[in-house]
PDB file of N, CA and C in Angstrom:
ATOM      1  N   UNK A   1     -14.499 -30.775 -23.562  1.00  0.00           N
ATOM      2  CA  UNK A   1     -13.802 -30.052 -24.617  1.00  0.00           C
ATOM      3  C   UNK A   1     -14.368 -28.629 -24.645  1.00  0.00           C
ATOM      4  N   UNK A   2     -13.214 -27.689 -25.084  1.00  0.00           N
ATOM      5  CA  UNK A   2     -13.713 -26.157 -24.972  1.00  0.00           C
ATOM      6  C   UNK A   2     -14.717 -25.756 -26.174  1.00  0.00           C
ATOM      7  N   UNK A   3     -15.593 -24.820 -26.039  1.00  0.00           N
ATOM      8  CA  UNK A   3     -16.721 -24.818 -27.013  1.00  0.00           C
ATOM      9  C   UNK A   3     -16.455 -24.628 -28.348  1.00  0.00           C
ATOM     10  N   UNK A   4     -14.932 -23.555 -28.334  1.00  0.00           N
ATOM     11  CA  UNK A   4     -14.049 -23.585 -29.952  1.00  0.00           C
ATOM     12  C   UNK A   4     -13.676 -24.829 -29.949  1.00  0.00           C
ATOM     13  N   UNK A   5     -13.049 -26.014 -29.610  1.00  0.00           N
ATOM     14  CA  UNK A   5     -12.598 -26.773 -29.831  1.00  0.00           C
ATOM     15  C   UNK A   5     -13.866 -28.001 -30.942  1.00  0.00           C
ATOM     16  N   UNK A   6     -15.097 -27.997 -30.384  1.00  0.00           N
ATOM     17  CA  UNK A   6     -16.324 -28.809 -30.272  1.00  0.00           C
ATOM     18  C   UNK A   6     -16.890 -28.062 -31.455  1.00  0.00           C
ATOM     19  N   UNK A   7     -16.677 -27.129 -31.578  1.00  0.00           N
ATOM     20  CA  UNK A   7     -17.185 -26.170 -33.036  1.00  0.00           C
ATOM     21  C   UNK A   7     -15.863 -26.500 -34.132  1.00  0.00           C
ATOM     22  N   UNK A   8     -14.817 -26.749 -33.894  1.00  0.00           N
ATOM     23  CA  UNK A   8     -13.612 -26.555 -34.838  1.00  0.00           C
ATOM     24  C   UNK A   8     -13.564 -28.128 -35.100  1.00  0.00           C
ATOM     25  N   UNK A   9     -14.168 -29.233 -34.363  1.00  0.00           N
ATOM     26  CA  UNK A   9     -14.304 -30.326 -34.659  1.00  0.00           C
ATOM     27  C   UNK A   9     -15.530 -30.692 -35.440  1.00  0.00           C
ATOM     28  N   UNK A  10     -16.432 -30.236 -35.043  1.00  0.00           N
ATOM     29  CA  UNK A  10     -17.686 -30.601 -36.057  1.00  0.00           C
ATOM     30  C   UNK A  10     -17.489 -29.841 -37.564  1.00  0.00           C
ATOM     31  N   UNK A  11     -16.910 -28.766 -37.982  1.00  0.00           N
ATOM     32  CA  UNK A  11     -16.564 -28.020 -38.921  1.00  0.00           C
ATOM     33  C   UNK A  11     -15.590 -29.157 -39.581  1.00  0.00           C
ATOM     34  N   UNK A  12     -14.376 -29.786 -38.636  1.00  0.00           N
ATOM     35  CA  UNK A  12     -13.712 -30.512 -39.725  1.00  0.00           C
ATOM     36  C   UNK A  12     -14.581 -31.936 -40.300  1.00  0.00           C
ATOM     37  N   UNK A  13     -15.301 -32.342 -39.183  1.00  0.00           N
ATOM     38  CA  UNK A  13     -16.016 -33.217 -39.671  1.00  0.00           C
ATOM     39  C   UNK A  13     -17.121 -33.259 -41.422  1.00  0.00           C
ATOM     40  N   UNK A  14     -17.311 -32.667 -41.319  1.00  0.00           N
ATOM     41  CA  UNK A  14     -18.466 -31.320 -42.282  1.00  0.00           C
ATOM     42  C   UNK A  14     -17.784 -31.505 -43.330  1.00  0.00           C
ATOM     43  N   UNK A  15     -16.322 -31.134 -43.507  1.00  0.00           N
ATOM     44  CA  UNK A  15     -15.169 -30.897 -44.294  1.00  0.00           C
ATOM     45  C   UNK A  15     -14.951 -32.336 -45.193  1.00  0.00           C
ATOM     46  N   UNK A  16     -15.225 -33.375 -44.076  1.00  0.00           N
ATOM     47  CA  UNK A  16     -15.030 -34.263 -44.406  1.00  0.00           C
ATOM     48  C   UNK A  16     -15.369 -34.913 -46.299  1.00  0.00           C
ATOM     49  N   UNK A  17     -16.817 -34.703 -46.241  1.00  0.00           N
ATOM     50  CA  UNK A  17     -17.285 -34.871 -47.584  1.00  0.00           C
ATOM     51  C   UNK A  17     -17.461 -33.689 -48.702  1.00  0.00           C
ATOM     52  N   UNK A  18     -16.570 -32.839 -48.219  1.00  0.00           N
ATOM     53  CA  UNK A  18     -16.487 -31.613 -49.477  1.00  0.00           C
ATOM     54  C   UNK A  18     -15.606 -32.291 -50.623  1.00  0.00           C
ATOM     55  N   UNK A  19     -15.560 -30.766 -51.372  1.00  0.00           N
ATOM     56  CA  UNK A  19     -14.770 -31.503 -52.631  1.00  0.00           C
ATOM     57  C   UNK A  19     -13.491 -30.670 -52.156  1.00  0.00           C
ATOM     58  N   UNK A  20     -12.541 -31.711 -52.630  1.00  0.00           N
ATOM     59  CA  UNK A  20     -10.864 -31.320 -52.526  1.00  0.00           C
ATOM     60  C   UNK A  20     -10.554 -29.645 -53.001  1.00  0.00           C
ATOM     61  N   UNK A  21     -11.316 -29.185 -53.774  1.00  0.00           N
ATOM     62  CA  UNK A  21     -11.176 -27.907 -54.079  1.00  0.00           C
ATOM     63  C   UNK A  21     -12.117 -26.787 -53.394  1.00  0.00           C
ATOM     64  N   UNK A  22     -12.420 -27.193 -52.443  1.00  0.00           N
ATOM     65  CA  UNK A  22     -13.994 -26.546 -51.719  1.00  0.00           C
ATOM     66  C   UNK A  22     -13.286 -25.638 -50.462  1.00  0.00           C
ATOM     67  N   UNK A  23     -11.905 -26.062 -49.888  1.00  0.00           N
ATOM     68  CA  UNK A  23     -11.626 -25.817 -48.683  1.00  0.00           C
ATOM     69  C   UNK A  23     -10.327 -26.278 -48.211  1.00  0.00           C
ATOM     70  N   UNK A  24      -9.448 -25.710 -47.128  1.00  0.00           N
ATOM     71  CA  UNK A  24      -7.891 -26.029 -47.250  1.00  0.00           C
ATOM     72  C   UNK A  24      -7.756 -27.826 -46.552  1.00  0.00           C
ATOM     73  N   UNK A  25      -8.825 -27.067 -45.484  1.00  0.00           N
ATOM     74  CA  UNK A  25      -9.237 -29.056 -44.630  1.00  0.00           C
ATOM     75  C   UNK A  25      -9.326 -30.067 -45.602  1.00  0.00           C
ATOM     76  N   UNK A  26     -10.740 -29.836 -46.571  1.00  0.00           N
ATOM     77  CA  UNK A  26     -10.816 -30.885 -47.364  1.00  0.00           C
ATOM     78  C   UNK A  26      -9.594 -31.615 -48.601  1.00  0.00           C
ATOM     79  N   UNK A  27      -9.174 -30.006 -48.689  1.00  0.00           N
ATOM     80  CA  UNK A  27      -8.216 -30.612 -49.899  1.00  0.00           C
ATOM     81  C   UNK A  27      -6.938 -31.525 -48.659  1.00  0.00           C
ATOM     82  N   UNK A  28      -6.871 -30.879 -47.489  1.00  0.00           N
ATOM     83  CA  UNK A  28      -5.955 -31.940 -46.707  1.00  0.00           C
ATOM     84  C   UNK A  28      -6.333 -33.637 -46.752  1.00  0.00           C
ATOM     85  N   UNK A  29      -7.614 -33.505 -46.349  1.00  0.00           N
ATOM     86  CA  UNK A  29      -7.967 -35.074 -46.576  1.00  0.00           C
ATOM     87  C   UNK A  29      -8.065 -35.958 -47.707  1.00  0.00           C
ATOM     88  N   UNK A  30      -8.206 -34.958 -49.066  1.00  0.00           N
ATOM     89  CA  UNK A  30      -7.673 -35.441 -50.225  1.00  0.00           C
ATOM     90  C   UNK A  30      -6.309 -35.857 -50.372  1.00  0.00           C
ATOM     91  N   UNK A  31      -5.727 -35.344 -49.884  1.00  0.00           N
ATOM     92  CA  UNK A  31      -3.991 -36.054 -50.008  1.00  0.00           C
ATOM     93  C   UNK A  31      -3.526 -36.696 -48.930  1.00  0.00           C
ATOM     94  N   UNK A  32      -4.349 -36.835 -48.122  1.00  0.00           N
ATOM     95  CA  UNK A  32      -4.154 -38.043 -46.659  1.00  0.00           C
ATOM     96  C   UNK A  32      -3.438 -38.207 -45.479  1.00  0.00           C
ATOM     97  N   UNK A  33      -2.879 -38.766 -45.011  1.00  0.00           N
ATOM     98  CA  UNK A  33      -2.931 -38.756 -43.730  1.00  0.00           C
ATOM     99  C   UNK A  33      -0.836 -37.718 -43.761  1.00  0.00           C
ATOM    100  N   UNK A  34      -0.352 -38.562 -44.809  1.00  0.00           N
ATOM    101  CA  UNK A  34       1.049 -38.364 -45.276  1.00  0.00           C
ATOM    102  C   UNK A  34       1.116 -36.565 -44.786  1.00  0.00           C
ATOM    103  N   UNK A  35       0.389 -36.041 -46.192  1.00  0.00           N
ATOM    104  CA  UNK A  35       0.187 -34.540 -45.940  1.00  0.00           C
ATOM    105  C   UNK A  35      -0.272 -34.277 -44.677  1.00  0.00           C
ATOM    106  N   UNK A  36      -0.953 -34.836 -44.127  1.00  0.00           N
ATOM    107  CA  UNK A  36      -1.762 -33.885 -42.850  1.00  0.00           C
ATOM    108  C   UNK A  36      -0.164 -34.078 -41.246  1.00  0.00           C
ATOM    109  N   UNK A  37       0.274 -35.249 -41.705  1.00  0.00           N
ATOM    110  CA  UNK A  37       1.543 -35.421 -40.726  1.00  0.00           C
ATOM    111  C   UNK A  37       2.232 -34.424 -41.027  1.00  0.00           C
ATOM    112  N   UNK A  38       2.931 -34.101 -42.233  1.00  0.00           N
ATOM    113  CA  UNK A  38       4.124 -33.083 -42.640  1.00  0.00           C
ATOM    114  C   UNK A  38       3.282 -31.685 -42.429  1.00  0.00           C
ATOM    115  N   UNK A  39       2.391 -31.463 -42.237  1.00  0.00           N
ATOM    116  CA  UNK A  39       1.845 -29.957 -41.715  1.00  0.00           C
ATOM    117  C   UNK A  39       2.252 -30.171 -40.366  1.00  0.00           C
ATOM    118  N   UNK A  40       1.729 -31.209 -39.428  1.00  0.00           N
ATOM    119  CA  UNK A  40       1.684 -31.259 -38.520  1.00  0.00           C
ATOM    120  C   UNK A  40       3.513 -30.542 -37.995  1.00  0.00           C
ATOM    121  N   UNK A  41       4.140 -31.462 -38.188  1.00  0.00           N
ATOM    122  CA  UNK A  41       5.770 -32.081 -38.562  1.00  0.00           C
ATOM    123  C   UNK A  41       6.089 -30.194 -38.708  1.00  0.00           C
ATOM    124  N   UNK A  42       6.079 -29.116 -39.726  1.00  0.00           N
ATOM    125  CA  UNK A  42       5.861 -28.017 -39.620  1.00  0.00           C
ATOM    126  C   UNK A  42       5.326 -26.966 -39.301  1.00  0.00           C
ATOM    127  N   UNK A  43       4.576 -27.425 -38.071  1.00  0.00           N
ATOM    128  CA  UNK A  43       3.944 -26.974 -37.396  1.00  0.00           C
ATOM    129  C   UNK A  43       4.599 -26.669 -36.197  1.00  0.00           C
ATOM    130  N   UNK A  44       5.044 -27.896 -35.785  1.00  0.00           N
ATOM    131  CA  UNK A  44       5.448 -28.573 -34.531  1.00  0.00           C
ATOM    132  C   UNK A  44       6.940 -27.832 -34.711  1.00  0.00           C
ATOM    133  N   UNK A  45       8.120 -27.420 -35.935  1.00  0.00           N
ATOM    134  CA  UNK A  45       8.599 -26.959 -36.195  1.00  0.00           C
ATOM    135  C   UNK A  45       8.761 -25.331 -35.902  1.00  0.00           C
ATOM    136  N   UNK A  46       7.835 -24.875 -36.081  1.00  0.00           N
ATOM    137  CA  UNK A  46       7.444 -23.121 -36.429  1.00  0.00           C
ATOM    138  C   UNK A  46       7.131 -22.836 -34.929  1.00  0.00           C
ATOM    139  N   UNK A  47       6.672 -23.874 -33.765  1.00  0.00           N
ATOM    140  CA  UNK A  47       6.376 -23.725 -32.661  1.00  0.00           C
ATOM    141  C   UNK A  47       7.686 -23.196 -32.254  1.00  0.00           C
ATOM    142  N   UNK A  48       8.499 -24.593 -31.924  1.00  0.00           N
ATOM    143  CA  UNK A  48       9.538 -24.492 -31.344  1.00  0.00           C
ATOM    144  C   UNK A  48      10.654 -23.481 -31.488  1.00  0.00           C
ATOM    145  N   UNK A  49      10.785 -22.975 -33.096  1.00  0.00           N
ATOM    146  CA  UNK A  49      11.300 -21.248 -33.336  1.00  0.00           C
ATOM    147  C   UNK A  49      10.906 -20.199 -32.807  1.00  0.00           C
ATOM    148  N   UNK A  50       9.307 -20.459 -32.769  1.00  0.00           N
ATOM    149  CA  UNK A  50       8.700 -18.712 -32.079  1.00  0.00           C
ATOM    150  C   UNK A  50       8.638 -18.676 -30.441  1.00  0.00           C
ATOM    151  N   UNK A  51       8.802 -20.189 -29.953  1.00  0.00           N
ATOM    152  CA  UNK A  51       9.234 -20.158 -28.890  1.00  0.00           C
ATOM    153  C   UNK A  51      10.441 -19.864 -28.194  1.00  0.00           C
ATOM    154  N   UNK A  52      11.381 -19.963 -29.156  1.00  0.00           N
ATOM    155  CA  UNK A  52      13.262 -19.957 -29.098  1.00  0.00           C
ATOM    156  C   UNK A  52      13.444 -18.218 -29.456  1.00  0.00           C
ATOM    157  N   UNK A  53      12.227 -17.815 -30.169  1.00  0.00           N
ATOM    158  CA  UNK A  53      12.365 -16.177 -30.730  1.00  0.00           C
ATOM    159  C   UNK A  53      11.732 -15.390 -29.390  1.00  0.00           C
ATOM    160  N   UNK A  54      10.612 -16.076 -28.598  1.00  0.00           N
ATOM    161  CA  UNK A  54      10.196 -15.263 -27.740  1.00  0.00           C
ATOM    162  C   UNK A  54      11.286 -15.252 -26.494  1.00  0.00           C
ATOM    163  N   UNK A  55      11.765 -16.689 -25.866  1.00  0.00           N
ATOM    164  CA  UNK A  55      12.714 -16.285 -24.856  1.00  0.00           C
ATOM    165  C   UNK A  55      13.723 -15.627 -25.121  1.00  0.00           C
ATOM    166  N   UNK A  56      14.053 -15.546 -26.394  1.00  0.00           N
ATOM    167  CA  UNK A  56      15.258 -14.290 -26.917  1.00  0.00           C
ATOM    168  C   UNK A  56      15.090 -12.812 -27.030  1.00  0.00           C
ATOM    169  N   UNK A  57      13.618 -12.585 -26.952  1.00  0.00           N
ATOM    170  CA  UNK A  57      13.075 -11.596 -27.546  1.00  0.00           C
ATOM    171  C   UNK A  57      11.694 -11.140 -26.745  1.00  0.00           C
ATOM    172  N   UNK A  58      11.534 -11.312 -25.332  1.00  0.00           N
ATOM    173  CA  UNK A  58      10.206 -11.451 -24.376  1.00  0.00           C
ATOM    174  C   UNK A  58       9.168  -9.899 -25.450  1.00  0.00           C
ATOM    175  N   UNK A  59       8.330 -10.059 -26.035  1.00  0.00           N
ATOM    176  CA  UNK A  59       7.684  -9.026 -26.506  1.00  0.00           C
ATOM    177  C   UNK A  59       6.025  -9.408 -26.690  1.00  0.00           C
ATOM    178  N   UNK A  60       5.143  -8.376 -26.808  1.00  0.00           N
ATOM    179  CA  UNK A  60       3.723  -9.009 -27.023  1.00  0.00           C
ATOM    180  C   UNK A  60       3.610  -9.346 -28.516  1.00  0.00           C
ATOM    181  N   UNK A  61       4.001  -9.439 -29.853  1.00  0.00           N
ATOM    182  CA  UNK A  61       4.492  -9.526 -30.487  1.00  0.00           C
ATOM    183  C   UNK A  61       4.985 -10.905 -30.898  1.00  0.00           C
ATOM    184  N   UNK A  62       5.738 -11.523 -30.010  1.00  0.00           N
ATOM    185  CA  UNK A  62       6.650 -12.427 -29.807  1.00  0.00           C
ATOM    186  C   UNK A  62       5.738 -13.471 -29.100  1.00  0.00           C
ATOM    187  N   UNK A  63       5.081 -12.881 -28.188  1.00  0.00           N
ATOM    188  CA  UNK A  63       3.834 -14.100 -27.366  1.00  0.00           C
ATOM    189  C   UNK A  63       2.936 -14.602 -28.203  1.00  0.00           C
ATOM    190  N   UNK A  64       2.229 -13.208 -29.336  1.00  0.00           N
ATOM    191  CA  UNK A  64       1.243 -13.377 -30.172  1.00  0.00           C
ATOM    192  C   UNK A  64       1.594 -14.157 -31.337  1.00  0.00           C
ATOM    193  N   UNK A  65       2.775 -14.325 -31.472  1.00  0.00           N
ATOM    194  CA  UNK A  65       3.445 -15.101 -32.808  1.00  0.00           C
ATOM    195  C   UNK A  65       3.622 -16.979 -32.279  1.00  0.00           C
ATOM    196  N   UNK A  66       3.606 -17.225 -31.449  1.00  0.00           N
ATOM    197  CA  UNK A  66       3.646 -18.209 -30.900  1.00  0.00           C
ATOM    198  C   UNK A  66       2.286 -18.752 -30.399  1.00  0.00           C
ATOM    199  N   UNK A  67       1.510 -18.086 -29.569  1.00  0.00           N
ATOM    200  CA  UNK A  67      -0.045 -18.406 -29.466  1.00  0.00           C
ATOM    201  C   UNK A  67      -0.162 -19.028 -30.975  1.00  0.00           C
ATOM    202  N   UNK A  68       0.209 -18.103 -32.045  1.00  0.00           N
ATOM    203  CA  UNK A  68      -0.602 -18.428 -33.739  1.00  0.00           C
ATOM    204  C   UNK A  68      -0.092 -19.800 -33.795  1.00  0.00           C
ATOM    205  N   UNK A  69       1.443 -19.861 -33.779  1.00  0.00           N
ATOM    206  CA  UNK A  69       2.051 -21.611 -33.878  1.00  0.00           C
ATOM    207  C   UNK A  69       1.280 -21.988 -33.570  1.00  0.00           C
ATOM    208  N   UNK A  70       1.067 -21.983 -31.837  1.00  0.00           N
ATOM    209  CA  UNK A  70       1.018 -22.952 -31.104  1.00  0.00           C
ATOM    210  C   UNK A  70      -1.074 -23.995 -31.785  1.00  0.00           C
ATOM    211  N   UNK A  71      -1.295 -22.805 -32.342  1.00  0.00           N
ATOM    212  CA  UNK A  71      -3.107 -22.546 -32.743  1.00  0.00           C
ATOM    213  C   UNK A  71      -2.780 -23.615 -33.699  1.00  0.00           C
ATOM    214  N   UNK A  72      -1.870 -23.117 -34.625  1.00  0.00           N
ATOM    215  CA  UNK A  72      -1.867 -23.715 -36.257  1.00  0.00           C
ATOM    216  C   UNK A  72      -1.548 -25.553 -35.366  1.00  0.00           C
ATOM    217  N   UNK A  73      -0.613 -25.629 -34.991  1.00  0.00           N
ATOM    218  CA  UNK A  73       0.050 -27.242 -34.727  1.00  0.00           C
ATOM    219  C   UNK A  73      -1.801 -27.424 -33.885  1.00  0.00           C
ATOM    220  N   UNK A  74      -2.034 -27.173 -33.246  1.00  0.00           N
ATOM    221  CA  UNK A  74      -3.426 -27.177 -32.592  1.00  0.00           C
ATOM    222  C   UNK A  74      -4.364 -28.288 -33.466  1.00  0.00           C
ATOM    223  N   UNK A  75      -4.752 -27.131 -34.514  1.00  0.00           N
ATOM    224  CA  UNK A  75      -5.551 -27.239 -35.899  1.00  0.00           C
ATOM    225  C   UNK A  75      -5.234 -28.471 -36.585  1.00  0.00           C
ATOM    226  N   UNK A  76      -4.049 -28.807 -36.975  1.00  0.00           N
ATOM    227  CA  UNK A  76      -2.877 -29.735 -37.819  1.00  0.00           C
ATOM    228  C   UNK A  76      -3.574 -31.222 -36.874  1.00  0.00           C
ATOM    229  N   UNK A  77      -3.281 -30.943 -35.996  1.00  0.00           N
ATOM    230  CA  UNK A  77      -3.453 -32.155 -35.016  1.00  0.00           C
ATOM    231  C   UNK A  77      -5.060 -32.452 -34.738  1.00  0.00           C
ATOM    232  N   UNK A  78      -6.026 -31.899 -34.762  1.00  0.00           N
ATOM    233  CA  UNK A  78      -7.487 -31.763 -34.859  1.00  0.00           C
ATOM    234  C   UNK A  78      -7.958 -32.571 -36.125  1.00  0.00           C
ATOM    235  N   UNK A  79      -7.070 -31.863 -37.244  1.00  0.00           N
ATOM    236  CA  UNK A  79      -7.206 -32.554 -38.753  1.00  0.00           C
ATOM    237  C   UNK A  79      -6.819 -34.072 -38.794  1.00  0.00           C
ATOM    238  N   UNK A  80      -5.512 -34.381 -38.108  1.00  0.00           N
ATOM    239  CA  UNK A  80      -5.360 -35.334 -38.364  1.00  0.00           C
ATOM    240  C   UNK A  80      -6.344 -35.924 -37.413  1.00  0.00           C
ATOM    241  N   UNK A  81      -6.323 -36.280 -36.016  1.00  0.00           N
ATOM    242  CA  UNK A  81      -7.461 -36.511 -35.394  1.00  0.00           C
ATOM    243  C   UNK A  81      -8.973 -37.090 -36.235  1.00  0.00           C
ATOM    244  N   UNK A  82      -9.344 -35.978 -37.297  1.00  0.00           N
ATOM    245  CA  UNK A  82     -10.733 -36.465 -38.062  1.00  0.00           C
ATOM    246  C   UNK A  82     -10.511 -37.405 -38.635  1.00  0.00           C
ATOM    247  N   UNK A  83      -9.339 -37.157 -39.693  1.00  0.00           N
ATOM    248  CA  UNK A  83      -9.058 -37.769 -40.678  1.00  0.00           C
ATOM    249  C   UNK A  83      -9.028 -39.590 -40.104  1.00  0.00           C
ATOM    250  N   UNK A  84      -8.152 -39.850 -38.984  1.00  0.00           N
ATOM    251  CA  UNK A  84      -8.700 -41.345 -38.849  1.00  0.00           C
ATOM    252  C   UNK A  84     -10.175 -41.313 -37.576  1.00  0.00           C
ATOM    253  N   UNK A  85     -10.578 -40.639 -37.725  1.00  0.00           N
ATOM    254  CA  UNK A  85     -12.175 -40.916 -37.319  1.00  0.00           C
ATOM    255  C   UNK A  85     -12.160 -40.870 -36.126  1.00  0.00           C
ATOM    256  N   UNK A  86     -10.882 -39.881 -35.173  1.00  0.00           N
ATOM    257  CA  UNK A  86     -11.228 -39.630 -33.699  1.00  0.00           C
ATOM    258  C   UNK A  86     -11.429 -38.130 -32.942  1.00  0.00           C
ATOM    259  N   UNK A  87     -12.409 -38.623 -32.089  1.00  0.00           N
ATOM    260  CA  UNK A  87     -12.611 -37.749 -31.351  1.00  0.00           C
ATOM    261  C   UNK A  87     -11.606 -36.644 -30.445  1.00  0.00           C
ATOM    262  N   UNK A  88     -12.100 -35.220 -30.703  1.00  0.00           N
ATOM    263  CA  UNK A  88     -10.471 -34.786 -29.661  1.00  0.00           C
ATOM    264  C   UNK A  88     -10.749 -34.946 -28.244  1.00  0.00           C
ATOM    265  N   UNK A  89     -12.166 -35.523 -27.731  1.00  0.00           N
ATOM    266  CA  UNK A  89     -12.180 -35.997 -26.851  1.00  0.00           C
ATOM    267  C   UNK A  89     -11.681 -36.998 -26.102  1.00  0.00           C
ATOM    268  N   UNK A  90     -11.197 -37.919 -26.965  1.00  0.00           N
ATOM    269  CA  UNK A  90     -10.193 -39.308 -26.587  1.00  0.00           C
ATOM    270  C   UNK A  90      -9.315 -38.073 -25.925  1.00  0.00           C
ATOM    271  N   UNK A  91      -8.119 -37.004 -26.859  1.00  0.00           N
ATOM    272  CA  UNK A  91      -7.329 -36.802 -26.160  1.00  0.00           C
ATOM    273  C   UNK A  91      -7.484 -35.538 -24.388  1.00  0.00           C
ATOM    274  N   UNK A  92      -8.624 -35.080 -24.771  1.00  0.00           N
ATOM    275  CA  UNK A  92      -8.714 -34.349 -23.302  1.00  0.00           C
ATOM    276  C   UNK A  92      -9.199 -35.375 -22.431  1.00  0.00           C
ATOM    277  N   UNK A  93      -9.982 -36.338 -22.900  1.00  0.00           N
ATOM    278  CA  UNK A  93     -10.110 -37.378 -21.839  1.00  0.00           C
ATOM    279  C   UNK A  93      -8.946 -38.345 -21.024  1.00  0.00           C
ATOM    280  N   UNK A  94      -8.044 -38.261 -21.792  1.00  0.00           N
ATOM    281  CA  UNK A  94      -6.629 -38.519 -21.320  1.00  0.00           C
ATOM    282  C   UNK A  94      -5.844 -37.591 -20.102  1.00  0.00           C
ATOM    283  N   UNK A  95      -5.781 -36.175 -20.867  1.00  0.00           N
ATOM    284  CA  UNK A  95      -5.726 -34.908 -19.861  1.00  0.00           C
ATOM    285  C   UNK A  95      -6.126 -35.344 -18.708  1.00  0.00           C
ATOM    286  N   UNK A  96      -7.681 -35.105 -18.471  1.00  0.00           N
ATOM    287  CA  UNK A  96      -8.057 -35.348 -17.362  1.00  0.00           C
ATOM    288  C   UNK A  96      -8.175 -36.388 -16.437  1.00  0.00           C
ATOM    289  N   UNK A  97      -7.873 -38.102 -17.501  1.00  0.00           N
ATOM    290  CA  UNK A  97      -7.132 -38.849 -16.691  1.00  0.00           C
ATOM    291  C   UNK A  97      -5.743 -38.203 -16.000  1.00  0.00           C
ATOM    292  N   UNK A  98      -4.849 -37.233 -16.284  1.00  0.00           N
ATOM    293  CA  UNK A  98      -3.874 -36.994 -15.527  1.00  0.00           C
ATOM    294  C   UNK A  98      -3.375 -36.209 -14.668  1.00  0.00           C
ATOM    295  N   UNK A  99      -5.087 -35.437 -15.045  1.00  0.00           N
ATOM    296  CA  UNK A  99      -5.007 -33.996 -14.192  1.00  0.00           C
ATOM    297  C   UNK A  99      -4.537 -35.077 -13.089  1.00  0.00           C
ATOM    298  N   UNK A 100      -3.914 -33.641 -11.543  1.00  0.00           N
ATOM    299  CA  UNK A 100      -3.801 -34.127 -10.654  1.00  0.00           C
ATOM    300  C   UNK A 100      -2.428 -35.065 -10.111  1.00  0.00           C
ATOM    301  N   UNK A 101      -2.229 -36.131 -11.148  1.00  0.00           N
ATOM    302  CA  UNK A 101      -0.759 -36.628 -11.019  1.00  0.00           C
ATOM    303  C   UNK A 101       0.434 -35.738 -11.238  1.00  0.00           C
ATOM    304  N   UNK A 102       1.417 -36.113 -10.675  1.00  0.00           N
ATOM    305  CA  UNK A 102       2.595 -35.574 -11.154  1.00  0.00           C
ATOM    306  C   UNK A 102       3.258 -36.069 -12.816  1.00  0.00           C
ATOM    307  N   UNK A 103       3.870 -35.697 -13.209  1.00  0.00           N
ATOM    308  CA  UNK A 103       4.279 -35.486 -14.406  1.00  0.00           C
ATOM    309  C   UNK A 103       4.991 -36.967 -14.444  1.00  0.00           C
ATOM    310  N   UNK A 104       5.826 -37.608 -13.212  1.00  0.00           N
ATOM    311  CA  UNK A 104       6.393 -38.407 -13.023  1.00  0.00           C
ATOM    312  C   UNK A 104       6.293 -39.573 -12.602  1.00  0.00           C
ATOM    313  N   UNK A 105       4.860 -39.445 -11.825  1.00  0.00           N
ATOM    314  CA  UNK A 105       4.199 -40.826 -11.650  1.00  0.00           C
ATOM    315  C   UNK A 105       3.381 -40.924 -13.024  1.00  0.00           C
ATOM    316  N   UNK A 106       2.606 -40.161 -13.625  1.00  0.00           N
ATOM    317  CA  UNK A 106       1.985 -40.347 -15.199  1.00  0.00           C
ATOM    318  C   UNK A 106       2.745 -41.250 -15.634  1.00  0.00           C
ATOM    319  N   UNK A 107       4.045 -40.344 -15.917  1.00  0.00           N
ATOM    320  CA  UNK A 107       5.407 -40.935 -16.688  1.00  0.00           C
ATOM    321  C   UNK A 107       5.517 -42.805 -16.344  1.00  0.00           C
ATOM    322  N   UNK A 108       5.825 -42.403 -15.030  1.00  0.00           N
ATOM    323  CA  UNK A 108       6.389 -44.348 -14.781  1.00  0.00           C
ATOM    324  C   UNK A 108       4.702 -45.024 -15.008  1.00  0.00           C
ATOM    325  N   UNK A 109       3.921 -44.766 -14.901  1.00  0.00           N
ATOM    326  CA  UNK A 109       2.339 -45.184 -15.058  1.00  0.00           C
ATOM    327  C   UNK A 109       2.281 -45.699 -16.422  1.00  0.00           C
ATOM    328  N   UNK A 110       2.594 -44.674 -17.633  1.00  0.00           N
ATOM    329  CA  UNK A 110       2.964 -45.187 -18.727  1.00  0.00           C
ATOM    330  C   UNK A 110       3.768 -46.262 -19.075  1.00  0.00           C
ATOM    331  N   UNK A 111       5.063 -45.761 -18.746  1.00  0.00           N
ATOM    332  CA  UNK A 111       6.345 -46.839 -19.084  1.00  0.00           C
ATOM    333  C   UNK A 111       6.828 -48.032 -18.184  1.00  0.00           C
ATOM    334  N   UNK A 112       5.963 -48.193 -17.118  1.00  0.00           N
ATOM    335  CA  UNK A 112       6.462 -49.256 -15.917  1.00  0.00           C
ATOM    336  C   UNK A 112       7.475 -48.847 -15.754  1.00  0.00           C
ATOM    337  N   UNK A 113       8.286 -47.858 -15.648  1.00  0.00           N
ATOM    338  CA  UNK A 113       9.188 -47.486 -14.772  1.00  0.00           C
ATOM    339  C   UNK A 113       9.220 -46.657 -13.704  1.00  0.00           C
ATOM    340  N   UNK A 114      10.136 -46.920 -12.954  1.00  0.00           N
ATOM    341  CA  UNK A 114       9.573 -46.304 -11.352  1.00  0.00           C
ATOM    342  C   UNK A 114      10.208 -44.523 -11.190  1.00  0.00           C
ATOM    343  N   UNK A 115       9.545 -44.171 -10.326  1.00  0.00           N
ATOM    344  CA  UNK A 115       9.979 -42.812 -10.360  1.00  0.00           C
ATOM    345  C   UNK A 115      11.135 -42.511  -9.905  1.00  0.00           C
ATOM    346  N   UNK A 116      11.891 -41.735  -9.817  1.00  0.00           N
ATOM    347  CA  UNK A 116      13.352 -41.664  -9.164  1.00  0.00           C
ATOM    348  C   UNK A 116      13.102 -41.188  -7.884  1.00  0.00           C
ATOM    349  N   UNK A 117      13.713 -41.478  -6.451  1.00  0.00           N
ATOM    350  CA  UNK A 117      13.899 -41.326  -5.066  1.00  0.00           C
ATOM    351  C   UNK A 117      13.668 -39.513  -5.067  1.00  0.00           C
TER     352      UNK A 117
END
């Protein structure tokens, strides 16, 4: 995991036992997993616009507005991650189970279905 990532995880961890009014993380884990999905859920939302705004609109501006999405859904997903007690290492450890494969053997690897000819 990248060294922001390993710092932005131990911070939410930390978060964990604050008080609901101490911090935006903590007050997330005060209202549970529900809230931390629907950030996510609008997150994942705001991506897919600044992505639909940049191929309409190629600008640095337009890249930098999407990096931020892409950061925030990042974050959203980190949170939820703590919140049931996992590591974001489970998911880069996955990554790098796939570095290397194609997208399509992964794919049928997952679903027992075979790749197309």
């Amino acid at each position: 995991m990248s060294d922001i990532l390993t710092a932005l995880n131990t911070i939410l961890e930390q978060r964990k036992s604050s008080a609901a009014d101490s911090s935006y993380v903590a007050s997330l884990y005060d209202q549970g997993l529900n809230k931390i999905l629907e950030k996510i859920g609008e997150e994942a939302t705001e991506v897919i616009l600044a992505a639909k705004d940049l191929e309409a609109q190629s600008s640095d501006a337009a890249q930098r507005a999407l990096a931020g999405e892409v950061a925030d859904l990042w974050f959203h997903s980190m949170v939820m991650l703590a919140h049931l007690d996992m590591n974001p290492d489970a998911v880069t450890d996955i990554l790098k189970e796939r570095f290397g494969l194609s997208g399509l053997e992964e794919k049928a690897a997952r679903t027992g279905h075979n790749t197309p000819p």
